[in-house]
Protein backbone atom coordinates (compact mmCIF):
# COMPACT_ATOMS: atom_id res chain seq x y z
CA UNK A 1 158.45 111.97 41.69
CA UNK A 2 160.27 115.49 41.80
CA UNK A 3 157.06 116.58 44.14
CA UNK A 4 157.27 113.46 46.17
CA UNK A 5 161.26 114.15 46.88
CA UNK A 6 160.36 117.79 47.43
CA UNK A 7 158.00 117.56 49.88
CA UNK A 8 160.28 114.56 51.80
CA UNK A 9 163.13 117.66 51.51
CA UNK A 10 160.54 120.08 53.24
CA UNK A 11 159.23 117.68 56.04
CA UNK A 12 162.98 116.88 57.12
CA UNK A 13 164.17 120.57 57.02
CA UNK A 14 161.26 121.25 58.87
CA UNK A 15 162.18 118.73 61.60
CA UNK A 16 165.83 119.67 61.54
CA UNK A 17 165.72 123.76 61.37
CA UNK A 18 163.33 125.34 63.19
CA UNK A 19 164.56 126.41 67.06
CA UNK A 20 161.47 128.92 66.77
CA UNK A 21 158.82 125.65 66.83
CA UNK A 22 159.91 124.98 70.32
CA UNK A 23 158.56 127.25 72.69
CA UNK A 24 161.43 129.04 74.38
CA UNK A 25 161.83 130.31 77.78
CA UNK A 26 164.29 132.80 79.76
CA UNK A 27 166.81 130.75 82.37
CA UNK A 28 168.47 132.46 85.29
CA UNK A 29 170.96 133.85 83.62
CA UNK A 30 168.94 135.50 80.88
CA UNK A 31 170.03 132.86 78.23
CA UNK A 32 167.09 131.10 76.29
CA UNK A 33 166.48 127.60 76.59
CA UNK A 34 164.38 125.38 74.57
CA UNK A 35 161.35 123.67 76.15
CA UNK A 36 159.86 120.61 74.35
CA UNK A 37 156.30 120.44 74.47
CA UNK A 38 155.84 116.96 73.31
CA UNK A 39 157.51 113.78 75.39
CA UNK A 40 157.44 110.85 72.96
CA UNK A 41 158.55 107.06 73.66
CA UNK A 42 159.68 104.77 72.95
CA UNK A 43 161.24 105.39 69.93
CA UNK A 44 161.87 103.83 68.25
CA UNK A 45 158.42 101.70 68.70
CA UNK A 46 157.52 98.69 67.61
CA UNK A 47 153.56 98.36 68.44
CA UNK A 48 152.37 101.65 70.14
CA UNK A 49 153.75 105.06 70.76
CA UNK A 50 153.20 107.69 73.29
CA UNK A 51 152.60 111.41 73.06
CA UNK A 52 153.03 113.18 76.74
CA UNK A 53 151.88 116.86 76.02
CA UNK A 54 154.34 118.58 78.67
CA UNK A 55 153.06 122.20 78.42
CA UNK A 56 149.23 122.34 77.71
CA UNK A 57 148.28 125.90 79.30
CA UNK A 58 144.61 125.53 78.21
CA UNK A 59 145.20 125.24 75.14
CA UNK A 60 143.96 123.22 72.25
CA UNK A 61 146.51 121.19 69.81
CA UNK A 62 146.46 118.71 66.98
CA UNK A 63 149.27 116.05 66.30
CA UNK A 64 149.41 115.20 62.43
CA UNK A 65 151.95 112.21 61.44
CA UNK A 66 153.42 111.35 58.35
CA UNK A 67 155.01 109.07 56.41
CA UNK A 68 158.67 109.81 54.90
CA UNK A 69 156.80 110.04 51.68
CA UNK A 70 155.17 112.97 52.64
CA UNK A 71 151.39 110.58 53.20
CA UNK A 72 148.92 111.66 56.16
CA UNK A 73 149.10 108.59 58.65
CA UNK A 74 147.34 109.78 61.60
CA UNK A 75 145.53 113.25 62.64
CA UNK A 76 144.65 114.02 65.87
CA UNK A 77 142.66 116.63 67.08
CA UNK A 78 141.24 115.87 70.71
CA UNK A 79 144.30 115.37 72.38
CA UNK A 80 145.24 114.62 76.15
CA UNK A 81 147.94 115.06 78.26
CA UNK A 82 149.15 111.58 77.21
CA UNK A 83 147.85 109.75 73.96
CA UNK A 84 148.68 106.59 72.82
CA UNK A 85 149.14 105.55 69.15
CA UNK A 86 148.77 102.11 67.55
CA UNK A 87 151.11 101.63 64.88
CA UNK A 88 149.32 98.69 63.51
CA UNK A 89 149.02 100.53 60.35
CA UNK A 90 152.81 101.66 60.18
CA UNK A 91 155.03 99.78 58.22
CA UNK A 92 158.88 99.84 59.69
CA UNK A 93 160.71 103.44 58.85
CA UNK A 94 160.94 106.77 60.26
CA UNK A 95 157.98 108.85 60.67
CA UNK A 96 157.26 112.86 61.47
CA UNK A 97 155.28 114.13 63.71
CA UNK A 98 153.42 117.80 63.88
CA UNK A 99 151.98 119.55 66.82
CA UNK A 100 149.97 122.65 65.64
CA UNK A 101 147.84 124.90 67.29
CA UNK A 102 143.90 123.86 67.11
CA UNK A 103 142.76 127.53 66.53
CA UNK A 104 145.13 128.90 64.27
CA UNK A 105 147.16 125.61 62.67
CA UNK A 106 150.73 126.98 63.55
CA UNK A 107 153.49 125.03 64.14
CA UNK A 108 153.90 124.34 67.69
CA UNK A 109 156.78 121.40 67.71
CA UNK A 110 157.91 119.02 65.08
CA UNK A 111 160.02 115.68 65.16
CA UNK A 112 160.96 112.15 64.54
CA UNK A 113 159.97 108.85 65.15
CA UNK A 114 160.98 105.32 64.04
CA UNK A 115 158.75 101.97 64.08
CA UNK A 116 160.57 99.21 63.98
CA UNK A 117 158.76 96.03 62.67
């Protein structure tokens, strides 16, 4: 139980504090701005979600999702610009998503998702 809870503890913090998993660029004023890499809608979902992969630059990425108890529900590692994912498998509740690097497995972006059944 206490490594269920912990793990749920780690997999929000890492959704909620991490500026550094966005990539971030200069704007013109010198200020840095954060760029999401992955579009996702609609969320929340009821039968299908999409992933847009905004900045691809050749390279290769993964999307991993899990389950608020910390379960693998999904891993992807051929992705396109836009993927599609059935959530015929998801029960209703919020959901986090991973997008790590295929070569190296770092953390690329992180976030949220709800199904709604």
């Amino acid at each position: 139980m206490l490594k269920n809870f912990t793990l749920i503890l780690l997999l929000i913090l890492c959704t909620i504090a991490a500026p550094a998993w966005s990539q971030i660029k200069s704007g013109p004023t010198g200020s840095e701005e954060k760029v999401k890499v992955v579009k996702l809608y609609p969320n929340p979902a009821t039968s299908k979600v999409n992933f847009e992969i905004q900045d691809n630059n050749g390279k290769g990425y993964e999307l991993i999702v899990f389950n608020m108890l910390g379960k693998k529900m999904d891993h992807f590692k051929n992705l396109n610009p836009k993927n599609e994912v059935q959530l015929d498998n998801y029960y209703g509740g919020i959901y986090i998503f991973q997008l790590r690097d295929k070569v190296t497995g770092g953390l690329i972006e992180s976030g949220k998702f709800n199904v709604v059944k």
